[in-house]
Protein backbone atom coordinates (compact mmCIF):
# COMPACT_ATOMS: atom_id res chain seq x y z
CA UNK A 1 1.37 48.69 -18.66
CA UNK A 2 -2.20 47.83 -19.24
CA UNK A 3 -4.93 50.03 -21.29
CA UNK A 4 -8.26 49.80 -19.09
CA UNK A 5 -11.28 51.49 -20.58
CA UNK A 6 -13.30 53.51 -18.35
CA UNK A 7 -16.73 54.67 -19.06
CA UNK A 8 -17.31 58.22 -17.40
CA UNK A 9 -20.74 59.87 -16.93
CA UNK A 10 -22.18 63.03 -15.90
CA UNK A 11 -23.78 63.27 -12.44
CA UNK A 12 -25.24 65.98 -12.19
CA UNK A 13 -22.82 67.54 -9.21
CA UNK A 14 -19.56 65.74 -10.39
CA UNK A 15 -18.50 63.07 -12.83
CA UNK A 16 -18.62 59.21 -12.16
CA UNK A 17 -16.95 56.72 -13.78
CA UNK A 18 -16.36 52.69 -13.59
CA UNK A 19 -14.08 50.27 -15.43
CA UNK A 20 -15.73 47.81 -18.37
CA UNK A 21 -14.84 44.65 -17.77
CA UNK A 22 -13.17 45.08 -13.75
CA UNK A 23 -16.31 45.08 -11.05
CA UNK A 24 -16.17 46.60 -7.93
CA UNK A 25 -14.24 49.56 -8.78
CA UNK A 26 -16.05 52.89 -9.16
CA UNK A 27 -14.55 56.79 -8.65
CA UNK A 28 -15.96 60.42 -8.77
CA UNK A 29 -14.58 63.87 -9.04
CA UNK A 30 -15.62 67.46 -9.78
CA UNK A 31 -14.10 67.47 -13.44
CA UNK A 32 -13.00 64.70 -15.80
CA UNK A 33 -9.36 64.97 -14.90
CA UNK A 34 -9.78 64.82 -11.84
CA UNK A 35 -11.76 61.18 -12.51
CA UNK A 36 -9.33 59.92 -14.81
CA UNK A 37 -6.55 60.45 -11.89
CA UNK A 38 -8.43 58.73 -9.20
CA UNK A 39 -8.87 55.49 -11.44
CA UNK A 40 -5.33 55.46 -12.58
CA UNK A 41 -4.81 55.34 -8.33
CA UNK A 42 -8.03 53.11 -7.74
CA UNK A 43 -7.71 50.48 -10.52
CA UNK A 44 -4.03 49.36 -8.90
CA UNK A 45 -5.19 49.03 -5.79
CA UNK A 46 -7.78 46.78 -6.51
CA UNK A 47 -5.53 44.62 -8.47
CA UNK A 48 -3.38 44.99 -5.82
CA UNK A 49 -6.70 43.39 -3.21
CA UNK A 50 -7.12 41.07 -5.57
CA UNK A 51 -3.61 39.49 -5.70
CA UNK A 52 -3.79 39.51 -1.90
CA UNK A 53 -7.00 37.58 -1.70
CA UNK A 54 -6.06 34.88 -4.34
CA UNK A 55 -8.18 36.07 -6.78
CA UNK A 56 -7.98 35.69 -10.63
CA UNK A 57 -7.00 38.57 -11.83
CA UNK A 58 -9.18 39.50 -14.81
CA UNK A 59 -7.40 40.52 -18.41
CA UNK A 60 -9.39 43.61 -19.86
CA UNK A 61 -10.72 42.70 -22.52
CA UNK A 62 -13.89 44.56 -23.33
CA UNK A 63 -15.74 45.11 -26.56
CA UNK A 64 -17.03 48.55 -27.17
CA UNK A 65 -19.21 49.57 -30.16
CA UNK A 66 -20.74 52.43 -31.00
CA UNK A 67 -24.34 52.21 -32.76
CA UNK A 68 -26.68 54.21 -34.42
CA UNK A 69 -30.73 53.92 -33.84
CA UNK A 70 -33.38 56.27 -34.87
CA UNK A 71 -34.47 59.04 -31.95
């Protein structure tokens, strides 16, 4: 097993969501579950492309920090 870390947003009509640190792999759905199992199908299959094309796979390893700024 391997922990990804998705970043989901808001859009409006449904949620969107993409993986830090993997490009090319986006999903959508109408609620946050829904999201979070399309990724856990989507991210394996583009490994899956990847291995298949020869390309290096890429070991997540992303930095995430939360800040604070004045608004």
């Amino acid at each position: 097993m391997t922990d990804y870390t998705i970043v989901i947003e808001d859009a409006g009509t449904n949620f969107a969501s993409y993986v830090i640190g993997l490009d090319g792999i986006i999903s959508t759905g109408a609620t946050i579950d829904e999201v979070m199992k399309n990724m856990r199908e989507a991210i394996p299959f583009h490994l899956e492309g990847m291995r298949l094309s020869g390309s290096e796979l890429i070991k997540p390893m992303p930095i995430v920090k939360t800040i604070q700024v004045a608004t």
